[in-house]
C-alpha atoms as a PDB file:
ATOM      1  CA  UNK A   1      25.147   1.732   5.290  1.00  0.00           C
ATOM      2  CA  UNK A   2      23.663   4.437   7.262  1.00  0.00           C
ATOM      3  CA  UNK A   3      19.958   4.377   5.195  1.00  0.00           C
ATOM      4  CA  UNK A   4      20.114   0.500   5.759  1.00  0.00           C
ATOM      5  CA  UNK A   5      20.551   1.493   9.684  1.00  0.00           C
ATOM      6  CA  UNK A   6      17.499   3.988   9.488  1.00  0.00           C
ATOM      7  CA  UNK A   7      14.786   0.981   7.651  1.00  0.00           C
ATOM      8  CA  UNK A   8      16.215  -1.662  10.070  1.00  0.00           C
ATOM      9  CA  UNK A   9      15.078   0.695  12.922  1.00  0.00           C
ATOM     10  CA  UNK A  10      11.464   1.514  11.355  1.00  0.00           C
ATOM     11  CA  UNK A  11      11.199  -2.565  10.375  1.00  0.00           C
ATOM     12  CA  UNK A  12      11.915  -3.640  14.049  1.00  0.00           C
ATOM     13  CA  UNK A  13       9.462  -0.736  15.502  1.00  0.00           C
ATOM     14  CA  UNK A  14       6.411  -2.314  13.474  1.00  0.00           C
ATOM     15  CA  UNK A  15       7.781  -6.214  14.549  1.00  0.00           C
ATOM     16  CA  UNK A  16       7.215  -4.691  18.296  1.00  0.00           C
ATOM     17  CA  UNK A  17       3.338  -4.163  17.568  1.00  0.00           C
ATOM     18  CA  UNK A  18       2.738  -6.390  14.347  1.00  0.00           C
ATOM     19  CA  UNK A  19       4.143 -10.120  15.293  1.00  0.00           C
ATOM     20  CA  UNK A  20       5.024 -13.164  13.229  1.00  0.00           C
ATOM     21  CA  UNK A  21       4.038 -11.373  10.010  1.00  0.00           C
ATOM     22  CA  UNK A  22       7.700  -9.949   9.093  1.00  0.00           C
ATOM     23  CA  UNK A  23       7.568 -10.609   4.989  1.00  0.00           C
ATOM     24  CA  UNK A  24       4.215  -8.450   5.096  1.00  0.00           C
ATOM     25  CA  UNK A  25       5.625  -5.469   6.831  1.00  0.00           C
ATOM     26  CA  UNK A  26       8.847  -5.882   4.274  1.00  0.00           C
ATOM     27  CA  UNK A  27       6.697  -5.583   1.278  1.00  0.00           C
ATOM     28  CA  UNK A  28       4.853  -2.775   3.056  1.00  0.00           C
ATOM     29  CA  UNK A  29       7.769  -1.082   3.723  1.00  0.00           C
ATOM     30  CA  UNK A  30       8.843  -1.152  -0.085  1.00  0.00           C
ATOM     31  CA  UNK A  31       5.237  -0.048  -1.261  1.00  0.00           C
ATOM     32  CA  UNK A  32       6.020   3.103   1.258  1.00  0.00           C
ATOM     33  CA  UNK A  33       9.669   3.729   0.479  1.00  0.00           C
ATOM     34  CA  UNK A  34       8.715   3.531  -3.409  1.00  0.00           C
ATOM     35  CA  UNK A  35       6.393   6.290  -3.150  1.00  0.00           C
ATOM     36  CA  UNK A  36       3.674   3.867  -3.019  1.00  0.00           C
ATOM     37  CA  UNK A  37       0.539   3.097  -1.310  1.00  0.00           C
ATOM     38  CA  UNK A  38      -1.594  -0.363  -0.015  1.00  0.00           C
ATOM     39  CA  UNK A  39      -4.383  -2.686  -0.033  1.00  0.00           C
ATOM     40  CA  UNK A  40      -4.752  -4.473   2.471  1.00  0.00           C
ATOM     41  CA  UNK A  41      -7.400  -7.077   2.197  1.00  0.00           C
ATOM     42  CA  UNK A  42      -8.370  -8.879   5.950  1.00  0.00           C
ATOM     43  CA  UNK A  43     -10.941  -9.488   7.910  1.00  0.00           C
ATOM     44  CA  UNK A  44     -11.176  -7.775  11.213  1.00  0.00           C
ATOM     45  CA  UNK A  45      -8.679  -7.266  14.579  1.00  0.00           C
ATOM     46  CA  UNK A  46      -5.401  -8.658  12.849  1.00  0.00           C
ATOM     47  CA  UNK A  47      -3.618  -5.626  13.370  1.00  0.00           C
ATOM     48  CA  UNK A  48      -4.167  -3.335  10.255  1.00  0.00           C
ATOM     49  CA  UNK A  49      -4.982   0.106  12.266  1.00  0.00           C
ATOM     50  CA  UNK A  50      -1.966  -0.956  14.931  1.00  0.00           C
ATOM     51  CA  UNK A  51       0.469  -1.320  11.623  1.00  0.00           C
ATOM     52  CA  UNK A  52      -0.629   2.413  10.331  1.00  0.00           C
ATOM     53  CA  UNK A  53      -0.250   3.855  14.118  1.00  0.00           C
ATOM     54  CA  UNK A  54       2.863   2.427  14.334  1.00  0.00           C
ATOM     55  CA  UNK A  55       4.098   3.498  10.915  1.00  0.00           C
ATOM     56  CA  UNK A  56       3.081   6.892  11.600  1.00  0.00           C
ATOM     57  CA  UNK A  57       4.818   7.330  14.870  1.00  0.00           C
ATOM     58  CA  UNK A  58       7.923   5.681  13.676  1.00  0.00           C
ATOM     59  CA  UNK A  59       8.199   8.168  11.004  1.00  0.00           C
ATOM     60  CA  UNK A  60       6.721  11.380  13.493  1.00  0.00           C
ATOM     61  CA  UNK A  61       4.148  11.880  10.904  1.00  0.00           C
ATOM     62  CA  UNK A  62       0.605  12.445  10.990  1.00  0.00           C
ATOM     63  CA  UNK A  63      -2.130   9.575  11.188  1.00  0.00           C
ATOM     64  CA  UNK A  64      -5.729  10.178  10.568  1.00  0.00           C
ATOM     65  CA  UNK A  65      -7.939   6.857  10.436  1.00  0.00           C
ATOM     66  CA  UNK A  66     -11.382   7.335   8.195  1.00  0.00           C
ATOM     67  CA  UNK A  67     -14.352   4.855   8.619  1.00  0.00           C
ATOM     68  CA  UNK A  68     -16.009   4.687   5.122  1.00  0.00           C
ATOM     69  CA  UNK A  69     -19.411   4.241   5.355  1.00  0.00           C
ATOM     70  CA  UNK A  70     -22.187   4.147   2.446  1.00  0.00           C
ATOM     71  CA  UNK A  71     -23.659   7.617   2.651  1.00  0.00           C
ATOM     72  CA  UNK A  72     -19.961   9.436   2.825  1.00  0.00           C
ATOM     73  CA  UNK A  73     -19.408  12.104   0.665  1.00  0.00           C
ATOM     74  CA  UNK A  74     -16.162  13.369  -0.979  1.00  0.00           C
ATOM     75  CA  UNK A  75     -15.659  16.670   0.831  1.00  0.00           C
ATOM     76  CA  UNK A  76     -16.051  14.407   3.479  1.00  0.00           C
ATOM     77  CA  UNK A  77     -12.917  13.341   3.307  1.00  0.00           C
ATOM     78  CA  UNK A  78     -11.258  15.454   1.334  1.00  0.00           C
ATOM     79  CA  UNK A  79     -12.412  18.887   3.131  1.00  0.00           C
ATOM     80  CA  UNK A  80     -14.605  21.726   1.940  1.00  0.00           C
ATOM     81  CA  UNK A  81     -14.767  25.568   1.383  1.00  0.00           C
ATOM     82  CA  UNK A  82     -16.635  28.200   4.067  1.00  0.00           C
ATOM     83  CA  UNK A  83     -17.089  31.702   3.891  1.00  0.00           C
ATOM     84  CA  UNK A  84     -15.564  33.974   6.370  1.00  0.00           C
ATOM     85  CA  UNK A  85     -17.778  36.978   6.962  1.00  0.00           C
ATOM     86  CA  UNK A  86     -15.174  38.512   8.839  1.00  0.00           C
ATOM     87  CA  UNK A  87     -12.156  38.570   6.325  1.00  0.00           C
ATOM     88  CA  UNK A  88     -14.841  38.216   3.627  1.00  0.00           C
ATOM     89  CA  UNK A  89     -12.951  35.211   1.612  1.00  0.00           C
ATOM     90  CA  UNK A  90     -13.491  31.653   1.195  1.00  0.00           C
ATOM     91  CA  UNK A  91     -11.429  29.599   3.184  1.00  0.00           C
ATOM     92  CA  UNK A  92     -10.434  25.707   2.715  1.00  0.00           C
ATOM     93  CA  UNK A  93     -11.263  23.510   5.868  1.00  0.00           C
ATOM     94  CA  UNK A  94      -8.841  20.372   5.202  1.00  0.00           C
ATOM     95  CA  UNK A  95     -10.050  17.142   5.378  1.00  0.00           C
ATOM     96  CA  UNK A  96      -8.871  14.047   7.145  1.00  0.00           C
ATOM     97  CA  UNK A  97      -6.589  12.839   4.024  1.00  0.00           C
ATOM     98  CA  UNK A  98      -4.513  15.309   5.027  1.00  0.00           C
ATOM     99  CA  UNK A  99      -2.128  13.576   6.994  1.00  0.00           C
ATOM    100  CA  UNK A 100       0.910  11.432   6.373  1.00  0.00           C
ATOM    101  CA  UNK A 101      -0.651   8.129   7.059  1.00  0.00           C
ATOM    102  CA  UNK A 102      -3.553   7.665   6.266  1.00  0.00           C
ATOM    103  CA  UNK A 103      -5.896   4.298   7.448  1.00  0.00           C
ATOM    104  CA  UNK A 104      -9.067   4.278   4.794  1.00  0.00           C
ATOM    105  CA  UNK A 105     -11.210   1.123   6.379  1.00  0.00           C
ATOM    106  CA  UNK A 106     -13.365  -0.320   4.711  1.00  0.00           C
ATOM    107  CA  UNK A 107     -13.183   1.752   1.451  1.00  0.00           C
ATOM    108  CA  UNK A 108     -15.159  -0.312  -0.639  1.00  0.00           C
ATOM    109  CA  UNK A 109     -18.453   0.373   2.045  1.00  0.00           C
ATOM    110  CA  UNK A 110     -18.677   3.909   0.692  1.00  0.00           C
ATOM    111  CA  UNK A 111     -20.406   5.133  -2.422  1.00  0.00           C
ATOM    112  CA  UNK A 112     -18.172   5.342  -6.070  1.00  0.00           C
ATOM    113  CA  UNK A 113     -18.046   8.983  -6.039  1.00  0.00           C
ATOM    114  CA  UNK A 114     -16.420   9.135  -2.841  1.00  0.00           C
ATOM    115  CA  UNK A 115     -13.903   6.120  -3.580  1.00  0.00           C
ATOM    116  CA  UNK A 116     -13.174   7.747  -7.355  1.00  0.00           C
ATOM    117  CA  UNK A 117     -12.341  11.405  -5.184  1.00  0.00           C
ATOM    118  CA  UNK A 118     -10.247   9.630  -2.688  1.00  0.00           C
ATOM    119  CA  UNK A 119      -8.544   7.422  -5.175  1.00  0.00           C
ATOM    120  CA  UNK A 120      -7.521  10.398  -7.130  1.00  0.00           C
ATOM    121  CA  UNK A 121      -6.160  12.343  -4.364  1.00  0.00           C
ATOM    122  CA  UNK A 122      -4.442   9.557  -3.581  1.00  0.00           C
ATOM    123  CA  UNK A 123      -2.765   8.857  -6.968  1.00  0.00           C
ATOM    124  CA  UNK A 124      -2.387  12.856  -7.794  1.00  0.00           C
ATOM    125  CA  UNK A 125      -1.197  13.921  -4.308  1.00  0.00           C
ATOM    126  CA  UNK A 126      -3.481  17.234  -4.164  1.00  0.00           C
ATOM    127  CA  UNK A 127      -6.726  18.149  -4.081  1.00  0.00           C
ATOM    128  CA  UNK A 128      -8.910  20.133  -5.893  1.00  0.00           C
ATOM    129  CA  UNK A 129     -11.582  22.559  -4.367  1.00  0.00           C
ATOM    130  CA  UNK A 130     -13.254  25.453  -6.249  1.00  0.00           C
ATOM    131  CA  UNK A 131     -10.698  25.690  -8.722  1.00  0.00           C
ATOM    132  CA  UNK A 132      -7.742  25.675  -6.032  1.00  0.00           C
ATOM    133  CA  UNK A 133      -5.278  23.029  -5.643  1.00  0.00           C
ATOM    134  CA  UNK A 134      -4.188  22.426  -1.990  1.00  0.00           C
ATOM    135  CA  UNK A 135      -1.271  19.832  -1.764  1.00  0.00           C
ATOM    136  CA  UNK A 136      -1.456  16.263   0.133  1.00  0.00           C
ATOM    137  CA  UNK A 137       1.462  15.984   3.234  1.00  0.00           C
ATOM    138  CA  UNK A 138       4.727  14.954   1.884  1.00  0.00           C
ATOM    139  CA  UNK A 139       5.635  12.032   2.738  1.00  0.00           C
ATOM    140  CA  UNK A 140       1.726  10.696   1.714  1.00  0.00           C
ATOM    141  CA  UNK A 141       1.018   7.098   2.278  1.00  0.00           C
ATOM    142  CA  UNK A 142      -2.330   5.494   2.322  1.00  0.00           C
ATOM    143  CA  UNK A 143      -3.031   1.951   3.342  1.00  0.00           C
ATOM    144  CA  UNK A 144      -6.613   1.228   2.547  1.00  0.00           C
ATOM    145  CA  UNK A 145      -8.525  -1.557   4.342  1.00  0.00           C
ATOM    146  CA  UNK A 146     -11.480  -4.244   3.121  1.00  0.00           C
ATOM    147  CA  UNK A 147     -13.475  -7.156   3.997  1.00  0.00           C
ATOM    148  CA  UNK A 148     -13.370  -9.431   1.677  1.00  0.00           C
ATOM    149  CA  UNK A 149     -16.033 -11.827   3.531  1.00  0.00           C
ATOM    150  CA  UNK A 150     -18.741  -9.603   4.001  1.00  0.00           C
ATOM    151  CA  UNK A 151     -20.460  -8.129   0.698  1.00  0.00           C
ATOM    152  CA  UNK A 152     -23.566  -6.911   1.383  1.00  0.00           C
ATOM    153  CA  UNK A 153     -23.818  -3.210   1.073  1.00  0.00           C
ATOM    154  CA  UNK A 154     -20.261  -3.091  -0.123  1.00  0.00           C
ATOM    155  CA  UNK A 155     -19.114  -1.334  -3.182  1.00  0.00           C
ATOM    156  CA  UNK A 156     -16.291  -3.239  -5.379  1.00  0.00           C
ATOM    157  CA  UNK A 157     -13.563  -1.197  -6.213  1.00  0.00           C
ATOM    158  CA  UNK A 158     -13.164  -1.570 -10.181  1.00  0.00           C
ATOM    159  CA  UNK A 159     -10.531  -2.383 -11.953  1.00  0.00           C
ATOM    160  CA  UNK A 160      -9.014   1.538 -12.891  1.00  0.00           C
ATOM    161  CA  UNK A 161      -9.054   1.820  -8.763  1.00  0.00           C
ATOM    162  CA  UNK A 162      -7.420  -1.165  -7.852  1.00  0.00           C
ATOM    163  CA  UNK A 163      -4.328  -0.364 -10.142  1.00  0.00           C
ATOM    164  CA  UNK A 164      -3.905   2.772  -8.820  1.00  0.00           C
ATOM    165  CA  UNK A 165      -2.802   0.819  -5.428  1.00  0.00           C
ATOM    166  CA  UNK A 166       0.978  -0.443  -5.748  1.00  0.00           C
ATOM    167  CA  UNK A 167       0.085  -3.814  -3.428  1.00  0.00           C
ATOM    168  CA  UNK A 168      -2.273  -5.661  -2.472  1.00  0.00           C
ATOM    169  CA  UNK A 169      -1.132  -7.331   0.701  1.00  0.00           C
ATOM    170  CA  UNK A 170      -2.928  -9.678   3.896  1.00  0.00           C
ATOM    171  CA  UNK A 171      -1.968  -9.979   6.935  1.00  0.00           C
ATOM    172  CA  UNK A 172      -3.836 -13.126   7.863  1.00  0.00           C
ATOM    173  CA  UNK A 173      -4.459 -14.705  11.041  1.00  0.00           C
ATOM    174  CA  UNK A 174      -1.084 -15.264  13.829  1.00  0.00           C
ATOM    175  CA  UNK A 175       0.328 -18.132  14.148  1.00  0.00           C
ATOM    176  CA  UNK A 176       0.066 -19.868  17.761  1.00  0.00           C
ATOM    177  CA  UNK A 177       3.264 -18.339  19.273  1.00  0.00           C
ATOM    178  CA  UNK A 178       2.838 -14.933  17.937  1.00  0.00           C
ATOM    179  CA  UNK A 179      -0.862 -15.192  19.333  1.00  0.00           C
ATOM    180  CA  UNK A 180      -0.058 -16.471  22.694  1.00  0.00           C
ATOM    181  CA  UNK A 181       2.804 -13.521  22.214  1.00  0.00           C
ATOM    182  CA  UNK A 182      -0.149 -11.023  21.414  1.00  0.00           C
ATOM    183  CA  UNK A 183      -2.071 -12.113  24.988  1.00  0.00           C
ATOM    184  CA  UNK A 184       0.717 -11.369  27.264  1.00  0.00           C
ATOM    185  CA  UNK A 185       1.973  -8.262  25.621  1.00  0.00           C
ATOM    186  CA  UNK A 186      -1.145  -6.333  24.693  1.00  0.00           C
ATOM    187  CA  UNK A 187      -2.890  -7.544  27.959  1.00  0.00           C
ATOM    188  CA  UNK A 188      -0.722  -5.122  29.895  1.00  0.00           C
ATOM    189  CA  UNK A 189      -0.367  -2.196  27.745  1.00  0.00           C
ATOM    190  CA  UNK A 190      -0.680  -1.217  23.993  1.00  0.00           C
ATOM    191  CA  UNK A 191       2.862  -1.942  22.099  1.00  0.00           C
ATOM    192  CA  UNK A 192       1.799   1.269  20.403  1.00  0.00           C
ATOM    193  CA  UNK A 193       2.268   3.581  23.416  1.00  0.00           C
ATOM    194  CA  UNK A 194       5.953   2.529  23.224  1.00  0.00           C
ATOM    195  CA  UNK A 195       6.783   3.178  19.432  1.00  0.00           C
ATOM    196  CA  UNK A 196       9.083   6.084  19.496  1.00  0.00           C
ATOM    197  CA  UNK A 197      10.270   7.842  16.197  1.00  0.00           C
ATOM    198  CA  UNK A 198      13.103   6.333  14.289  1.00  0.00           C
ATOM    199  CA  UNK A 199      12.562   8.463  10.897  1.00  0.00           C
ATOM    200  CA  UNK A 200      11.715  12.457  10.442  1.00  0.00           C
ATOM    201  CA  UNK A 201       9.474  13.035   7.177  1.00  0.00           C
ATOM    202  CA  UNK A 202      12.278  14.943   5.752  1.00  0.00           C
ATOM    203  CA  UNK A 203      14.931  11.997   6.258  1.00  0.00           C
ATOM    204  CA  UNK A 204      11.787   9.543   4.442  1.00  0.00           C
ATOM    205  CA  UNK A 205      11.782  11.867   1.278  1.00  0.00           C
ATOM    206  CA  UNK A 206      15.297  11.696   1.664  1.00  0.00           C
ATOM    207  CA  UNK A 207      15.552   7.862   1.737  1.00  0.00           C
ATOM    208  CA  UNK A 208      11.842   7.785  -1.147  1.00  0.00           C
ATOM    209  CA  UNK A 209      14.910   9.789  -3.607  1.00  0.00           C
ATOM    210  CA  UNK A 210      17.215   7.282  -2.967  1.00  0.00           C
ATOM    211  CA  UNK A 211      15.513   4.254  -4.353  1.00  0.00           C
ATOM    212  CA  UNK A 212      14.954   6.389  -7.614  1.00  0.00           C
ATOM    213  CA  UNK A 213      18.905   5.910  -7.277  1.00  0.00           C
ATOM    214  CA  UNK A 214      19.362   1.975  -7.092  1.00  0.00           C
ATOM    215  CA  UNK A 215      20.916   0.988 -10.137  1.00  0.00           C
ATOM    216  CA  UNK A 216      18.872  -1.084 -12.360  1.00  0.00           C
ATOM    217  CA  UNK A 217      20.097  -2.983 -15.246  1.00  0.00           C
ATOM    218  CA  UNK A 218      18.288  -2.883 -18.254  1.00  0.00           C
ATOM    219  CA  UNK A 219      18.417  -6.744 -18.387  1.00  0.00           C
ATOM    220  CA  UNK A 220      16.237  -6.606 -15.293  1.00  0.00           C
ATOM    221  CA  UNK A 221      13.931  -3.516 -17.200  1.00  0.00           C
ATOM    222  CA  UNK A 222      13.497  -6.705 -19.853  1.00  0.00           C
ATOM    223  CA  UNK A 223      12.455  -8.798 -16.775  1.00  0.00           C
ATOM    224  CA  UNK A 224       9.995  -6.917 -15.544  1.00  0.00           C
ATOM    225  CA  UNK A 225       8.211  -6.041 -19.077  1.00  0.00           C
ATOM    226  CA  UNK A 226       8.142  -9.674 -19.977  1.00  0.00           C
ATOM    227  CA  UNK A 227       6.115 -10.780 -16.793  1.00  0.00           C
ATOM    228  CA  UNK A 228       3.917  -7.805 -17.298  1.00  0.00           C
ATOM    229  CA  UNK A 229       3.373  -8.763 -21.011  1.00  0.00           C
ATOM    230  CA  UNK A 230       2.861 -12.539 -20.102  1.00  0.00           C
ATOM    231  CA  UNK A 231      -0.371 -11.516 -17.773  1.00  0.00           C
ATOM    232  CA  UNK A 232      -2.090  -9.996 -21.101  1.00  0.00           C
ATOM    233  CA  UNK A 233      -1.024 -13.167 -23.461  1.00  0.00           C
ATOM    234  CA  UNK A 234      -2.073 -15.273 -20.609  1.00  0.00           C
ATOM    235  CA  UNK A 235      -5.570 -17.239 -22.033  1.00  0.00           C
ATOM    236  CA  UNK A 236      -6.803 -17.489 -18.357  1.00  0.00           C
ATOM    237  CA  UNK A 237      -6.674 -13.773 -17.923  1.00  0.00           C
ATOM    238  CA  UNK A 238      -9.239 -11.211 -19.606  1.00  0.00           C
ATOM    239  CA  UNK A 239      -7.646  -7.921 -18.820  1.00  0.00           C
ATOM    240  CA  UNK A 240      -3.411  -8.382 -18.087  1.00  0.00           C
ATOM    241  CA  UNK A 241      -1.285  -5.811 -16.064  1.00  0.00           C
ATOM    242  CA  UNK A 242      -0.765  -2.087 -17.251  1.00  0.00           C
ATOM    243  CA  UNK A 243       2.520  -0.206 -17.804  1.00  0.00           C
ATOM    244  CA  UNK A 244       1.043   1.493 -14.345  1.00  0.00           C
ATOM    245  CA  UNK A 245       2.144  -2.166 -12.940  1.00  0.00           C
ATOM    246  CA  UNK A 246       5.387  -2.476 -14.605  1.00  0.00           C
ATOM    247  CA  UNK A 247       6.828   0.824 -13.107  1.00  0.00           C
ATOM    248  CA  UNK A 248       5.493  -0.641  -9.512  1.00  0.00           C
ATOM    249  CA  UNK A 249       7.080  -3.227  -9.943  1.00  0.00           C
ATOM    250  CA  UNK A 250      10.462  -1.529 -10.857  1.00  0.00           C
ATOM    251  CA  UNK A 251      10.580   0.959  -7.853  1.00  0.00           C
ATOM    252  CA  UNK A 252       9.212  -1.675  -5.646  1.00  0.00           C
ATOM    253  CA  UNK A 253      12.197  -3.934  -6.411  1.00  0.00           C
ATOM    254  CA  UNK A 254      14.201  -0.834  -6.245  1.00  0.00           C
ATOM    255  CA  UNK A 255      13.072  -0.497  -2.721  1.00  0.00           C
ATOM    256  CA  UNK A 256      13.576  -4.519  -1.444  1.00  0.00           C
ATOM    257  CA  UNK A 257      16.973  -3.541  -2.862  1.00  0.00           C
ATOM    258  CA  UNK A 258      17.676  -1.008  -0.853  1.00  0.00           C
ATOM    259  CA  UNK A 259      15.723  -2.463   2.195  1.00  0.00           C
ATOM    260  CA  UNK A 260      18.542  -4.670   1.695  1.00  0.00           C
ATOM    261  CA  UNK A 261      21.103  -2.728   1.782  1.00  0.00           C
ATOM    262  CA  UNK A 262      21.880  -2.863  -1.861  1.00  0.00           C
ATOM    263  CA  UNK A 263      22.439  -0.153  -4.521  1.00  0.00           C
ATOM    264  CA  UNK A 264      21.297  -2.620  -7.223  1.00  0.00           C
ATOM    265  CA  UNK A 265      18.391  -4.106  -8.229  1.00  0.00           C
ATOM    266  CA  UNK A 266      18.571  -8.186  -8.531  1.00  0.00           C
ATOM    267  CA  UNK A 267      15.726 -10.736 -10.304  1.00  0.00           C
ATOM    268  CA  UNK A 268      15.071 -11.420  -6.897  1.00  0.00           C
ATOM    269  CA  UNK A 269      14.184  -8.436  -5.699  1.00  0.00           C
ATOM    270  CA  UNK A 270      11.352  -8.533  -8.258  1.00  0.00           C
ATOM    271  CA  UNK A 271      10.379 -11.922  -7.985  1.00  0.00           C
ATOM    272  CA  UNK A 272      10.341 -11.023  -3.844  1.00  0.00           C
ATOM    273  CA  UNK A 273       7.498  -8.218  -4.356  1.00  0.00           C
ATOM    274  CA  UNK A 274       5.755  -9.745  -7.809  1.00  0.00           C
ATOM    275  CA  UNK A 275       2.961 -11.098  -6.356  1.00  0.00           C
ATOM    276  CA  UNK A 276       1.666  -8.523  -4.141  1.00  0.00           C
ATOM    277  CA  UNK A 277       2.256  -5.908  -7.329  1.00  0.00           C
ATOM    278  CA  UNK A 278       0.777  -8.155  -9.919  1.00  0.00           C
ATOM    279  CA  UNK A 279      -1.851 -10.032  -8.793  1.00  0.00           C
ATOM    280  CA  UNK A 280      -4.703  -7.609  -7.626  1.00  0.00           C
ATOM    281  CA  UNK A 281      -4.120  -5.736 -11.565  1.00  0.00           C
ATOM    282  CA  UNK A 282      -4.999  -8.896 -13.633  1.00  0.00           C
ATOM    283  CA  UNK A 283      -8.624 -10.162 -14.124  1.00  0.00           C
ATOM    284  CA  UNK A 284      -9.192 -13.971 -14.906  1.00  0.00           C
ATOM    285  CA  UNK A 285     -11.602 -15.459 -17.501  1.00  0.00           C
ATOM    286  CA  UNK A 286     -14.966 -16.347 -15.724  1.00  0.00           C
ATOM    287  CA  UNK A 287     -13.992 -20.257 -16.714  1.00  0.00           C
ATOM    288  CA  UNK A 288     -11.043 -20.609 -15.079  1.00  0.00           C
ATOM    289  CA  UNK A 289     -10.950 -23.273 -12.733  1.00  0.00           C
ATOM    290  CA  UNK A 290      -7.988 -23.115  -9.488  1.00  0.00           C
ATOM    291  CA  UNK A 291      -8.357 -25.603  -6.715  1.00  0.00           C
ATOM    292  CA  UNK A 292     -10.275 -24.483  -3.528  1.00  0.00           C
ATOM    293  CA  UNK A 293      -7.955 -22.510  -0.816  1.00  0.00           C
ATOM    294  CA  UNK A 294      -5.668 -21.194  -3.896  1.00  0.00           C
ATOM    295  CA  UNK A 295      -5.878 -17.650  -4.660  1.00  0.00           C
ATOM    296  CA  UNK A 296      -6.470 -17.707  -8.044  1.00  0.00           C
ATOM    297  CA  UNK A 297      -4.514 -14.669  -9.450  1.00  0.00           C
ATOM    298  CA  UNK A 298      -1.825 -15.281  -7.287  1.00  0.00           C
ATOM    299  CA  UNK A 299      -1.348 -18.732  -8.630  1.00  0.00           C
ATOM    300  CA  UNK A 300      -1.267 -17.353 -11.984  1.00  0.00           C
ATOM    301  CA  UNK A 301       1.671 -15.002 -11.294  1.00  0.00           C
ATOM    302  CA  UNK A 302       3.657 -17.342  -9.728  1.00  0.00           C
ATOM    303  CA  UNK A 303       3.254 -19.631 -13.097  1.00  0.00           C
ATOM    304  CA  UNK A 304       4.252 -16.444 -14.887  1.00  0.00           C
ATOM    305  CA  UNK A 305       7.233 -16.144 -12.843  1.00  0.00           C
ATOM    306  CA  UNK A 306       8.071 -20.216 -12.829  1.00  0.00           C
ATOM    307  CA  UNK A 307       7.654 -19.960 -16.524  1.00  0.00           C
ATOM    308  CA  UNK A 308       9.867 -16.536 -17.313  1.00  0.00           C
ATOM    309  CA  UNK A 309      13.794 -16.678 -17.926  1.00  0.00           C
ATOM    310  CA  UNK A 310      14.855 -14.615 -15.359  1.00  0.00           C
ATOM    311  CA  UNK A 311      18.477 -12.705 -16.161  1.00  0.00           C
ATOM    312  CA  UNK A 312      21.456 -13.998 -14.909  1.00  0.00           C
END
């Protein structure tokens, strides 16, 4: 299977740079293929600017990297209009979103106005300046970045944000052999400056249509609604999953599947990205009560999934 060729070749290009952490760059890869874009929620130097560089080159696309930062303002990220006094016209000055990959860091350090502008790019695809809509790259895939130990001056994203990203992924410290791996490789050069392109944009659009393809069964349709209905009858959770999560969660699964090399979606494939879809969309009780170290919303979903009949 030729496309299955084309993702194996992008998936080993980011295991050259991003080591040990292979399950996060699959579910990364299906939040891209599916049209998708990320959350990645880590503290510092594990690798999350590395991962977009490396995406970008493997694709030979675009990368632009913006450092949020409290006083930000949405034109400036998203560009602004100046006058030309020598053709006499108003001319757009694109921002850095425009670019195929984009790295936000540390979105949640700038002010709501500037996360609600760059959220809606995001989600729309276009922008919007004096009356004049100016399209986003195609392919468009934003992975956006934030600490989730350090608080002060930070801005939560609220909940109508945080649905609008498909995952919600971490990469989390190495383990010892992929660190001691991460000394003698990145002490001589950057893995980056050896990541050549596997992928064209066109031939990612190409292989983004295909997983709108991938066959799935309306018994698996039936899966997916029940574990996004089972988040809002859920009496630890105030505010379950949206519809927005249940079509996620389809074209993710579409995308394992074809990751895969499948034309078919199986209950696998949905349990496989479920968590990373789910989780970050639902909004627990303040009285709930999960043992220390547990991620809390995560545990929850995996109950939901334990606890749904899953098709045969």
């Amino acid at each position: 299977m030729e496309e299955k060729r084309k993702i194996d070749a992008l998936t080993e290009n980011l295991r050259s740079v991003i080591f040990g952490k292979d399950e996060t760059i699959r579910l990364l890869l299906c939040a891209f293929f599916a049209g998708g874009h990320v959350l990645v929620e880590d503290s510092p130097g594990l690798g999350k600017t590395s991962l977009a560089r490396a995406l970008a080159g493997s694709i030979d696309g675009s990368f632009r990297r913006i450092q949020f930062t409290s006083d930000m303002l949405p034109q400036d990220i998203i560009g602004y209009s100046v006058f030309n006094p020598e053709k006499r016209v108003m001319e757009f000055r694109k921002g850095p979103l425009f670019a195929n990959v984009v790295l936000a860091d540390e979105i949640n350090r700038t002010n709501p106005k500037t996360q609600a502008a760059f959220l809606e790019a995001m989600s729309e695809g276009s922008v919007t300046v004096d009356a004049v809509t100016h399209p986003l790259p195609d392919p468009f895939f934003v992975i956006a970045t934030q600490n989730p130990f350090e608080f002060h001056g930070t801005f939560p994203l609220p909940e109508s944000q945080l649905d609008r990203f498909t995952m919600k992924v971490s990469l989390g410290p190495p383990d010892r052999e992929s660190e001691i791996r991460i000394l003698q490789e990145k002490f001589r050069e950057d893995p980056i400056s050896s990541i050549r392109p596997v992928l064209t944009p066109e031939e990612v659009k190409g292989l983004r249509r295909i997983v709108t393809e991938v066959h799935v069964d309306r018994s698996i349709d039936e899966y997916i609604v029940e574990i996004v209905r089972a988040t809002r009858r859920s009496p630890l959770i105030r505010l379950g999953a949206s519809p927005r999560c249940a079509v996620g969660l389809k074209k993710t699964a579409a995308a394992r599947a074809l990751i895969e090399g499948r034309d078919f979606v199986t209950p696998d494939d949905v349990k496989s990205v479920a968590r990373a879809v789910v989780a970050h969309r639902i909004f627990l009780k303040g009285d709930v009560s999960i043992p220390t170290g547990e991620d809390p919303r995560g545990k929850i979903v995996d109950e939901i999934l334990d606890s749904t009949p899953s098709p045969l």
